[in-house]
C-alpha atoms as a PDB file:
ATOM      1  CA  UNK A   1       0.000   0.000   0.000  1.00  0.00           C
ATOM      2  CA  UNK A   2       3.080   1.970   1.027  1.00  0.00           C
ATOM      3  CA  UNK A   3       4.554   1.729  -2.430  1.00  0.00           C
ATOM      4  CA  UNK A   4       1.033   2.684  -4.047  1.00  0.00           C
ATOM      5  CA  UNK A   5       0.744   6.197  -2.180  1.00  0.00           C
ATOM      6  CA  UNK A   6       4.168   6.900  -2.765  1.00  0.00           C
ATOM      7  CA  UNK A   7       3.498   6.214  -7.045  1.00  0.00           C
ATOM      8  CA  UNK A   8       0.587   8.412  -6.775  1.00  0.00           C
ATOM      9  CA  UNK A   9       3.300  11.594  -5.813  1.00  0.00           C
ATOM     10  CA  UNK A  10       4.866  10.860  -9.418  1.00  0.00           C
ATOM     11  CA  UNK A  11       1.512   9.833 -11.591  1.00  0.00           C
ATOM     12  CA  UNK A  12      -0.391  13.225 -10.306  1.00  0.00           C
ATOM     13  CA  UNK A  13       2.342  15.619  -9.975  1.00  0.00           C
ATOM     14  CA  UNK A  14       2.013  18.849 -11.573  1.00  0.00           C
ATOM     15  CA  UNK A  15       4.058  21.863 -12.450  1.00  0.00           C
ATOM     16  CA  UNK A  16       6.297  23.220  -8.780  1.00  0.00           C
ATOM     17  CA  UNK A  17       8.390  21.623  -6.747  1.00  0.00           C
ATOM     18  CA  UNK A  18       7.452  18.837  -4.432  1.00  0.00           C
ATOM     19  CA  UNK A  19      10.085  18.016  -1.262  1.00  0.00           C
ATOM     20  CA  UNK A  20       9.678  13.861  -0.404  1.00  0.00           C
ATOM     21  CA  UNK A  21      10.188  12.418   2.933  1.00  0.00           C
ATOM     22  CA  UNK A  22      14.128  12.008   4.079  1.00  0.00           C
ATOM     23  CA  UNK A  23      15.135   8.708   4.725  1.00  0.00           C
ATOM     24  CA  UNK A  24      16.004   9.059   8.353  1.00  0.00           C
ATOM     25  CA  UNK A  25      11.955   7.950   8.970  1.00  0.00           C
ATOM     26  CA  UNK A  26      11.769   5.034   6.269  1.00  0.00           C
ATOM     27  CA  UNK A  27      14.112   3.039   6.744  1.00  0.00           C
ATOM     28  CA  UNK A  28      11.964   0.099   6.417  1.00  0.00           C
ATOM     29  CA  UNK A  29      10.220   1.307   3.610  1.00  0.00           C
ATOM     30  CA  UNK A  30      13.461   1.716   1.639  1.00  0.00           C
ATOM     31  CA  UNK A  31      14.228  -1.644   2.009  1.00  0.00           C
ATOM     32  CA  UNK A  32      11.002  -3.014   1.238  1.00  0.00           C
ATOM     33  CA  UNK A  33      11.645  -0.534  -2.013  1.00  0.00           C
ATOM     34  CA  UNK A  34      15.352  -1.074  -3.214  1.00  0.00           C
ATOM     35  CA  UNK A  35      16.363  -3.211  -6.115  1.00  0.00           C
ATOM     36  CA  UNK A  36      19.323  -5.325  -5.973  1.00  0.00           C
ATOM     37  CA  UNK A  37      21.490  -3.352  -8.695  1.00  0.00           C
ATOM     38  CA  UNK A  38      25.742  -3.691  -9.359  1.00  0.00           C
ATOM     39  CA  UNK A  39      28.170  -2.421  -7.447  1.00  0.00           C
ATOM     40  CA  UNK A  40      29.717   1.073  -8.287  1.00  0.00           C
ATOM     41  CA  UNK A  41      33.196   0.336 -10.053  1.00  0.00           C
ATOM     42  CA  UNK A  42      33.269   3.531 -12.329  1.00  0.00           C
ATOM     43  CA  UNK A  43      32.198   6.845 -12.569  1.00  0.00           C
ATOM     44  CA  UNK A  44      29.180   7.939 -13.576  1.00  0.00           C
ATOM     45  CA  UNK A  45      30.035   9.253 -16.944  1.00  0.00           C
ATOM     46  CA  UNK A  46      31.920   6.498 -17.924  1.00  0.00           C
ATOM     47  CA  UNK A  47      28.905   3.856 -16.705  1.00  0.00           C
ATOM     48  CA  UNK A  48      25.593   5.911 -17.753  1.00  0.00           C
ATOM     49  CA  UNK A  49      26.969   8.299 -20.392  1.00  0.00           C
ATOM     50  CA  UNK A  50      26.863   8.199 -24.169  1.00  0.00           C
ATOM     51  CA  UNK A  51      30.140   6.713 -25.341  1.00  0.00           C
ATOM     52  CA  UNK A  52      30.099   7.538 -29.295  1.00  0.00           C
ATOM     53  CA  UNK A  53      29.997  11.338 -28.773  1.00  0.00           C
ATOM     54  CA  UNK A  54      32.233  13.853 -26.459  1.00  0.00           C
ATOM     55  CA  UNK A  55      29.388  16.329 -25.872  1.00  0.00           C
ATOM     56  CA  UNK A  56      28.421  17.995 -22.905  1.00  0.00           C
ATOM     57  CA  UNK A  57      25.515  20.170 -22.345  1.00  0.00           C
ATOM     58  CA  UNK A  58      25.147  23.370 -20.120  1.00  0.00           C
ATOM     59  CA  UNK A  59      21.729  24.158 -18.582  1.00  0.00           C
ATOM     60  CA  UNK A  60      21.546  27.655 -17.520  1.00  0.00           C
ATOM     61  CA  UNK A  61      18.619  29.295 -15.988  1.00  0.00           C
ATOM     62  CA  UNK A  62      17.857  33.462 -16.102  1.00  0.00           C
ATOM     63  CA  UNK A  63      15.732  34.680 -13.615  1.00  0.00           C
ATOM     64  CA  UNK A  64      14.675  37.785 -14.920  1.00  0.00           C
ATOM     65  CA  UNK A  65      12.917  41.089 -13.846  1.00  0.00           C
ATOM     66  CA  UNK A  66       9.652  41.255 -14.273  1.00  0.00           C
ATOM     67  CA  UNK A  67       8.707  44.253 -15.826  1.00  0.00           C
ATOM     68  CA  UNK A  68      11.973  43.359 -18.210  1.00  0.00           C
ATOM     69  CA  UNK A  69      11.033  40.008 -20.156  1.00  0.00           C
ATOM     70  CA  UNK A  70      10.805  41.464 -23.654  1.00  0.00           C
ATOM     71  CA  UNK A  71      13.721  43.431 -23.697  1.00  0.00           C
ATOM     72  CA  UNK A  72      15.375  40.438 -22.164  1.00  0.00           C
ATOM     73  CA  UNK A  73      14.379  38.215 -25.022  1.00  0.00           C
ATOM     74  CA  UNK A  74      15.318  40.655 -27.529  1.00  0.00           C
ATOM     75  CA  UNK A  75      18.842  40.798 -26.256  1.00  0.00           C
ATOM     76  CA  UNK A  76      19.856  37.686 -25.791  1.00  0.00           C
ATOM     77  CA  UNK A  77      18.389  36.106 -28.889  1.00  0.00           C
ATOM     78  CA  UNK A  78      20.635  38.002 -30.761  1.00  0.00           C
ATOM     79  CA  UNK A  79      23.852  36.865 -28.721  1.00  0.00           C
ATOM     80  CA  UNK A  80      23.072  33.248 -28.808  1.00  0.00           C
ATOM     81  CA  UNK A  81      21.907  33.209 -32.874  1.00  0.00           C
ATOM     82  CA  UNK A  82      25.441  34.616 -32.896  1.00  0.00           C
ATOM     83  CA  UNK A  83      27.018  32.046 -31.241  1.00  0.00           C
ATOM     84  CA  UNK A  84      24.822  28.690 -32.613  1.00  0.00           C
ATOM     85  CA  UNK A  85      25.687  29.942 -36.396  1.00  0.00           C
ATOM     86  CA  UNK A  86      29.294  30.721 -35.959  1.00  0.00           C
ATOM     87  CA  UNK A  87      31.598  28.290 -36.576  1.00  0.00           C
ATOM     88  CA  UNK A  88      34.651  30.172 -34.817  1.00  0.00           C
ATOM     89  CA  UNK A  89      32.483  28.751 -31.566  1.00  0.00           C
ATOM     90  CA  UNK A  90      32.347  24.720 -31.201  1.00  0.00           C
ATOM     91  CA  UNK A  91      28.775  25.165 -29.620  1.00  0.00           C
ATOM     92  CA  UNK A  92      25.382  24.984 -30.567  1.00  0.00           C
ATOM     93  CA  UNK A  93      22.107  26.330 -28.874  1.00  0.00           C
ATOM     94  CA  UNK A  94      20.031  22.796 -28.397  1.00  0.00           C
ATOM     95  CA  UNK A  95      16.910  25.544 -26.808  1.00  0.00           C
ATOM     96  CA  UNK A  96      15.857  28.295 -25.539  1.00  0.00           C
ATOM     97  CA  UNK A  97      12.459  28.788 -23.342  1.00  0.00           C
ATOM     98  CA  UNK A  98      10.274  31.081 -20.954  1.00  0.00           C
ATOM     99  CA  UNK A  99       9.204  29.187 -18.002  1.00  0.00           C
ATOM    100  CA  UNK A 100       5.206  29.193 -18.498  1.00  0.00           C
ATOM    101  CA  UNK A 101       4.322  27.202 -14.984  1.00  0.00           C
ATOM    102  CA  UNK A 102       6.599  26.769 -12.376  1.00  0.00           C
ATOM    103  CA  UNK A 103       9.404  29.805 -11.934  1.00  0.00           C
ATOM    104  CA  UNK A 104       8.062  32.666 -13.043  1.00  0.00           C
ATOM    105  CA  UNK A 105       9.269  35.757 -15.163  1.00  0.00           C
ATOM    106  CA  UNK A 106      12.311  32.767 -15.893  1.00  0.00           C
ATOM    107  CA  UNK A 107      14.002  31.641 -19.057  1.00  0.00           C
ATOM    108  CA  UNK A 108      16.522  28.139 -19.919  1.00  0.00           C
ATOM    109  CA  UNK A 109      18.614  27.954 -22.351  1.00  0.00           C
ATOM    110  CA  UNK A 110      20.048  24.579 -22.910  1.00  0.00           C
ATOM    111  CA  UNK A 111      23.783  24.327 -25.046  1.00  0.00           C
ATOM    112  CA  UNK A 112      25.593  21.191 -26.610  1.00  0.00           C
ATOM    113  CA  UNK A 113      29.329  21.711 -26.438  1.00  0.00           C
ATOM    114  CA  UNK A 114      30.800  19.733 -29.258  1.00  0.00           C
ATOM    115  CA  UNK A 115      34.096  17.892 -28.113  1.00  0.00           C
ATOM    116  CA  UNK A 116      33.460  18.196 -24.791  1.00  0.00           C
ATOM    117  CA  UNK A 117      35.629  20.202 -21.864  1.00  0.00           C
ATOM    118  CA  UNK A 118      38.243  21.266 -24.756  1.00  0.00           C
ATOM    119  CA  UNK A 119      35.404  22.642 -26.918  1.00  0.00           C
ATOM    120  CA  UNK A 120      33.737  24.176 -23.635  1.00  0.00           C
ATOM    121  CA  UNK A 121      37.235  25.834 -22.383  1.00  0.00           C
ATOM    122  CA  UNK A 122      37.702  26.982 -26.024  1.00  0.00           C
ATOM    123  CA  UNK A 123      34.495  28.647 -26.019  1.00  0.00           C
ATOM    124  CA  UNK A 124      34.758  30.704 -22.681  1.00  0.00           C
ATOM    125  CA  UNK A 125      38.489  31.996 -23.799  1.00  0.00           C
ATOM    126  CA  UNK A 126      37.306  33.151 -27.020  1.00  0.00           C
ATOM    127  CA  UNK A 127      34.432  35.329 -24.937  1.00  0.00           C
ATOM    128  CA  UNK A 128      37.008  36.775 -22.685  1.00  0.00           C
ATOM    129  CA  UNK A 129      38.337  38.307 -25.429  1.00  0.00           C
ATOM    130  CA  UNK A 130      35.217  39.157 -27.507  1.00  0.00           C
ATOM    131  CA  UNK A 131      34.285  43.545 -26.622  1.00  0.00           C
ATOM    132  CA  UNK A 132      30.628  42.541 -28.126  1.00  0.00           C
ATOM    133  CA  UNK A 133      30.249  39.811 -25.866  1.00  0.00           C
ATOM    134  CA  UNK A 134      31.120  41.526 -22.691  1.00  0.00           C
ATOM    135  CA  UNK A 135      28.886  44.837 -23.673  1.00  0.00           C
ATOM    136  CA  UNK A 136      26.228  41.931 -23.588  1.00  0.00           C
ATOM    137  CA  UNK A 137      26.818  40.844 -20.497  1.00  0.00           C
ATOM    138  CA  UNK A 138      27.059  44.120 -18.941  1.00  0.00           C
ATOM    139  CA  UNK A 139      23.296  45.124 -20.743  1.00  0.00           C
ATOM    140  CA  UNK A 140      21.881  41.494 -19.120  1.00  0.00           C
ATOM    141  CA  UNK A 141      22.931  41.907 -15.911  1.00  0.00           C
ATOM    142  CA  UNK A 142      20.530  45.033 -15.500  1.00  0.00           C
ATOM    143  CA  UNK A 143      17.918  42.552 -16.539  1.00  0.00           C
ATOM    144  CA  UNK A 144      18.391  40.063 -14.529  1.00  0.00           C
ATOM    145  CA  UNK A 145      17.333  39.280 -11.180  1.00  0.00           C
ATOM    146  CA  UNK A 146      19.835  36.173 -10.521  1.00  0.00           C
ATOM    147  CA  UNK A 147      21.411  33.496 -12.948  1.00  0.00           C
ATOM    148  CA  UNK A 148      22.648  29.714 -12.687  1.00  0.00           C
ATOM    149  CA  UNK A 149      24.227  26.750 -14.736  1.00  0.00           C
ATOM    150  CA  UNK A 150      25.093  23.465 -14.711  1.00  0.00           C
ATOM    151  CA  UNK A 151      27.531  21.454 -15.956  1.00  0.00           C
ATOM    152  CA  UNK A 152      25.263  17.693 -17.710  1.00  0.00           C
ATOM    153  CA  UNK A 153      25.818  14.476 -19.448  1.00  0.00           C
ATOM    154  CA  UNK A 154      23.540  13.058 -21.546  1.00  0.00           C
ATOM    155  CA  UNK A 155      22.437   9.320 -20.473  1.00  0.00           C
ATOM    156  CA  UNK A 156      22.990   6.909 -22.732  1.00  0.00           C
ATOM    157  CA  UNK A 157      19.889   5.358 -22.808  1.00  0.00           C
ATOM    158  CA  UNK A 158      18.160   8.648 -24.158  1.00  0.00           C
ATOM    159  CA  UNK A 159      16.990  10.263 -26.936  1.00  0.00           C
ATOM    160  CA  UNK A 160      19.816  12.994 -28.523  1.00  0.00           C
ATOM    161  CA  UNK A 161      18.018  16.298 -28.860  1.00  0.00           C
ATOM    162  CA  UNK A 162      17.195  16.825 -32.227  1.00  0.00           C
ATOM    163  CA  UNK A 163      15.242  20.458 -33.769  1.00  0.00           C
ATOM    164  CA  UNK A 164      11.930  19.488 -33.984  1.00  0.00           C
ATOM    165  CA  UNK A 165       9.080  21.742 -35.786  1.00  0.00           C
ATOM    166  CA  UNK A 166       5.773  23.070 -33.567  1.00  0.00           C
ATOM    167  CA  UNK A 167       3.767  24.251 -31.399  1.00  0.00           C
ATOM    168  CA  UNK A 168       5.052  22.423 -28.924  1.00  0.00           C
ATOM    169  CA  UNK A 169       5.223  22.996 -24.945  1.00  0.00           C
ATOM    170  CA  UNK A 170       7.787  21.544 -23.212  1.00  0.00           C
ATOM    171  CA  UNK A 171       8.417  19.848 -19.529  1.00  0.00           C
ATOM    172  CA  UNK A 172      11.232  19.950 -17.537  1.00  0.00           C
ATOM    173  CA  UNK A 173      11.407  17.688 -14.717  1.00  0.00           C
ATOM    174  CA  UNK A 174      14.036  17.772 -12.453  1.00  0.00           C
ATOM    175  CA  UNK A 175      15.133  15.378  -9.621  1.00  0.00           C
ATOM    176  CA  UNK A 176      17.605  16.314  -6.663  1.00  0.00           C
ATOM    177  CA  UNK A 177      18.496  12.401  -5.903  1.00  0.00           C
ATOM    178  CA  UNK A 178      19.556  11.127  -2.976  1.00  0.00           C
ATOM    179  CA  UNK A 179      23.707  10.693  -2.693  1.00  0.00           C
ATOM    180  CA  UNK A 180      24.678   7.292  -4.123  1.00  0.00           C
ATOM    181  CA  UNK A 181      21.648   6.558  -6.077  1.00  0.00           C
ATOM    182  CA  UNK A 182      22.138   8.139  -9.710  1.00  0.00           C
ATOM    183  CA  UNK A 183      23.209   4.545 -10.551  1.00  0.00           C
ATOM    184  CA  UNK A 184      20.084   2.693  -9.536  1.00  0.00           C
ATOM    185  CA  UNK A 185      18.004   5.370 -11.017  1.00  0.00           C
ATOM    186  CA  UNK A 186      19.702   4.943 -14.541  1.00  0.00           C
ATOM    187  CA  UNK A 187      19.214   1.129 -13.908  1.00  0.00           C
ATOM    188  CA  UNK A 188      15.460   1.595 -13.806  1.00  0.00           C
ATOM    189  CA  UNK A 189      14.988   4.178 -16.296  1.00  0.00           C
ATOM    190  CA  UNK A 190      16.964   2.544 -19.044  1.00  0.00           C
ATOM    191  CA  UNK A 191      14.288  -0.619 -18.766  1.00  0.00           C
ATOM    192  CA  UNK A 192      11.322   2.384 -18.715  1.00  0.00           C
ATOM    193  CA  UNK A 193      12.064   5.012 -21.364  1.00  0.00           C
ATOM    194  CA  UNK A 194      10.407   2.697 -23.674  1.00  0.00           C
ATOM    195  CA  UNK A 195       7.041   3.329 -22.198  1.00  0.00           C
ATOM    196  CA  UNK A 196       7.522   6.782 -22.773  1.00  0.00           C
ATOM    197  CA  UNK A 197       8.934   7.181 -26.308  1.00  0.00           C
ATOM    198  CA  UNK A 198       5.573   5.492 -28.259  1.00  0.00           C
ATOM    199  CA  UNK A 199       4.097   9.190 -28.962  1.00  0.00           C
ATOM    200  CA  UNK A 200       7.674  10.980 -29.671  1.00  0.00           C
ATOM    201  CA  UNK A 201       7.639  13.033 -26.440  1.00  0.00           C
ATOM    202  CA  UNK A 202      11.029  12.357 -24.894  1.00  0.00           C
ATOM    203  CA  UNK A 203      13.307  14.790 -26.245  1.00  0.00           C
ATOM    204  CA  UNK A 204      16.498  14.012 -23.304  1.00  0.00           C
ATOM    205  CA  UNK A 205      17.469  13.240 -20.318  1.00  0.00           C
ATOM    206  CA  UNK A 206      20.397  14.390 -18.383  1.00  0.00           C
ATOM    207  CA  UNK A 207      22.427  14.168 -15.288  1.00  0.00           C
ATOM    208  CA  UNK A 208      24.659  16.744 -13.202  1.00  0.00           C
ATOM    209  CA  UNK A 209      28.074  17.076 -13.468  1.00  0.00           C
ATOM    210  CA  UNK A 210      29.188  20.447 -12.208  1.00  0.00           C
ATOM    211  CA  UNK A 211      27.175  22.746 -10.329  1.00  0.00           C
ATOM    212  CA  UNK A 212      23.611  21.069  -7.881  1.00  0.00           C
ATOM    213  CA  UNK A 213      25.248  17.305  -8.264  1.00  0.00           C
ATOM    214  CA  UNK A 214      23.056  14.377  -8.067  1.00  0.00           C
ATOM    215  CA  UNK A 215      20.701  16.313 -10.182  1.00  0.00           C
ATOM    216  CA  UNK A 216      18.547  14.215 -13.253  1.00  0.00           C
ATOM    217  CA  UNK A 217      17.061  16.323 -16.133  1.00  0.00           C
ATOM    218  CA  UNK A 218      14.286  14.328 -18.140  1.00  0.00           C
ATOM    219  CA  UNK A 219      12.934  16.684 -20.909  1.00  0.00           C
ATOM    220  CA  UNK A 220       9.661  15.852 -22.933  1.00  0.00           C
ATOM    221  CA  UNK A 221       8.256  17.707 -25.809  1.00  0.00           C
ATOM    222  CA  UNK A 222       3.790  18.007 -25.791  1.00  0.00           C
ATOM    223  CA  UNK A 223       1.581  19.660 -28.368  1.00  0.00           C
ATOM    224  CA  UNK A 224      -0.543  20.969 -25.370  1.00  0.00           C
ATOM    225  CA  UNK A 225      -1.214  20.272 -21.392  1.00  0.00           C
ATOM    226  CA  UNK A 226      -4.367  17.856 -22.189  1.00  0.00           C
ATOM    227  CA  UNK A 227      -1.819  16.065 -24.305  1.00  0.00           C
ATOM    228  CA  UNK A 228       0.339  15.787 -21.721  1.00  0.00           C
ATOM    229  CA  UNK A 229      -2.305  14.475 -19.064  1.00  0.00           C
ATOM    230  CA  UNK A 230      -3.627  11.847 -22.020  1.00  0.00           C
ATOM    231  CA  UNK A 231       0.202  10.715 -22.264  1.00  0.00           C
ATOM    232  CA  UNK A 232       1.554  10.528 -18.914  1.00  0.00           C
ATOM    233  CA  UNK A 233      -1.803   8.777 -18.150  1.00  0.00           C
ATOM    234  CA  UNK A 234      -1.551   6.232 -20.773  1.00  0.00           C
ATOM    235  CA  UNK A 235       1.757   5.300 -19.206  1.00  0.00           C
ATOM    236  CA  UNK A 236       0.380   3.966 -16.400  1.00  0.00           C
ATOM    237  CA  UNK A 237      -1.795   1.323 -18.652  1.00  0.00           C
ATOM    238  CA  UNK A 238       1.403  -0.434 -20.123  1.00  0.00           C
ATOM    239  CA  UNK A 239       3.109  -3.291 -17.906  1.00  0.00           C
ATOM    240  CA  UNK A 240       6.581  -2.226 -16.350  1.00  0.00           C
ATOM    241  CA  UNK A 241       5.815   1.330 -15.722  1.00  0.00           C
ATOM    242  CA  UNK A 242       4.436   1.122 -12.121  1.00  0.00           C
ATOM    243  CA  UNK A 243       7.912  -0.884 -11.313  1.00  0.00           C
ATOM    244  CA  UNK A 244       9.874   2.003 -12.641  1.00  0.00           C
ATOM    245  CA  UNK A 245       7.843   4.275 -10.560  1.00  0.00           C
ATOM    246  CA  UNK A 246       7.661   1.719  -7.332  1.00  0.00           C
ATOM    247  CA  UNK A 247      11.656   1.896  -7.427  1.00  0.00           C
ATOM    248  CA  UNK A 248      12.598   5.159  -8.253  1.00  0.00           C
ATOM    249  CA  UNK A 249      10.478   7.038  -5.790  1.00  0.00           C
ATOM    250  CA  UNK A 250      12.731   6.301  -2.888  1.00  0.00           C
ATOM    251  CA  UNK A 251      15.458   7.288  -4.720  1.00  0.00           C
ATOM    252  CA  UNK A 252      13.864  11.180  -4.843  1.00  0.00           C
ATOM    253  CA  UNK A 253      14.637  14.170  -2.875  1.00  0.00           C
ATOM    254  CA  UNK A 254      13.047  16.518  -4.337  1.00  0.00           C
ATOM    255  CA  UNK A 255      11.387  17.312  -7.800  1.00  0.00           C
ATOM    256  CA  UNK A 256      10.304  20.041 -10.107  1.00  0.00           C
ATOM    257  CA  UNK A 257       8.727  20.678 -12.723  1.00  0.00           C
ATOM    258  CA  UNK A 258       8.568  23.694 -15.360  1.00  0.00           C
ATOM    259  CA  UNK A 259       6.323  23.816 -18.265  1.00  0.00           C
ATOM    260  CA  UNK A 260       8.028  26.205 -20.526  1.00  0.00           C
ATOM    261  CA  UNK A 261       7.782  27.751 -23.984  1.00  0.00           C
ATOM    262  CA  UNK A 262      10.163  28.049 -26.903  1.00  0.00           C
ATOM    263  CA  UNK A 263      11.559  31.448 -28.058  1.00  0.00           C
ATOM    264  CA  UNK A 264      11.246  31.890 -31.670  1.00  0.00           C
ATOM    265  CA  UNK A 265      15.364  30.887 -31.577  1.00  0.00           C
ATOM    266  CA  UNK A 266      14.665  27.691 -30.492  1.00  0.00           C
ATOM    267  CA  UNK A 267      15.786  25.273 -32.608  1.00  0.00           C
ATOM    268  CA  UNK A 268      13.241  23.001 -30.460  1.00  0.00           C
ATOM    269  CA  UNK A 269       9.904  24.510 -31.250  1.00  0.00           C
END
């Protein structure tokens, strides 16, 4: 029954952020949960990590003024169409979004660094030295409220990213995971992203390297949000699911969710 209520958290969550119970007060209900899964010998890029390509993605998030939105947009569009056409910069913009439900007055951008640290390092020296690019940055930061990043892999057992055409809405689910657990939970969800692929919504899913660690990114693509009730329901009708649910719970923190819209300069529309 335990393992019933705790499902319910992830088949009925909505947009926010939801905090789930620490484990100092379920112990017993963790172990009644856990799978048996192998022993760490690696790290985690090397074990859940795509192997045939060096990239690495930043996820940055611009929390900006309210009143300044627009002018926000405007700006930075034309820095970052700069940078995804140019091929002086090994980087390309994967999308670009204003947060619709969940953080408001908030925009993601979400970069693919081709070759990996080298092509990342490359890309911040040639900035340093770019006048245009630090005008830009001094016009944003009167924007902006506050700004973050991360540093994320792309698991293996994904979907790559690809431009896709519109309207679209997309969802943005993270998952602070408990220390010591980003294995299991890429043990489960390898076996379960086939339940969620059948109607094209998973567009990638990502894990933390640098910055919040222990931090999942699963990113799905939905023409609207009755679309995304009739999908996420339908889910739930298809044998396997409720294990991948059952396990992973316990494995949770916290989770969030932002339903967010592209920018005309998305190449994900």
């Amino acid at each position: 029954m335990a393992g019933h209520l705790l499902a319910a958290v992830f088949r009925h969550g909505s947009a926010g952020s939801r905090r789930l119970p620490r484990a100092s007060g379920t112990l017993q209900l963790r172990t009644l949960f856990e799978q048996k899964v192998e022993a760490r010998t690696d790290t985690h890029t090397n074990l859940l990590a795509k192997k045939e390509a060096s990239s690495l993605y930043k996820l940055q998030f611009h929390n900006v003024k309210p009143d300044c939105m627009d002018a926000y947009n405007d700006l930075s569009a034309n820095m970052q169409n700069k940078l995804h056409r140019s091929p002086d910069y090994p980087c390309e913009l994967v999308g670009s979004w204003n947060t619709w439900y969940g953080e408001q007055d908030q925009a993601v951008h979400l970069w693919r660094y081709i070759g990996g640290y080298p092509a990342l390092t490359e890309v911040m020296e040639k900035l340093k030295q770019s006048k245009e690019y630090a005008t830009f940055r001094k016009e944003r930061s009167h924007l902006l409220q506050s700004r973050k990043n991360q540093l994320l892999m792309e698991f293996s057992f994904w979907n790559e990213p690809k431009p896709r055409t519109g309207p679209n809405i997309y969802e943005l689910r993270s998952y602070q995971l408990r220390p010591g657990t980003m294995i299991e939970w890429g043990n489960n969800w390898a076996r379960a992203i086939r339940f969620r692929q059948e109607n094209d919504e998973a567009v990638g899913g990502f894990f933390s390297q640098i910055g919040e660690l222990y931090m999942v990114h699963h990113l799905w693509a939905y023409t609207d949000l009755q679309f995304r009730a009739d999908t996420r329901n339908a889910a739930w009708e298809k044998r396997g699911w409720d294990q991948n649910v059952y396990y992973t719970v316990p494995l949770v923190q916290e989770m969030q969710s932002r339903i967010m819209i592209p920018r005309p300069i998305s190449p994900l529309q």
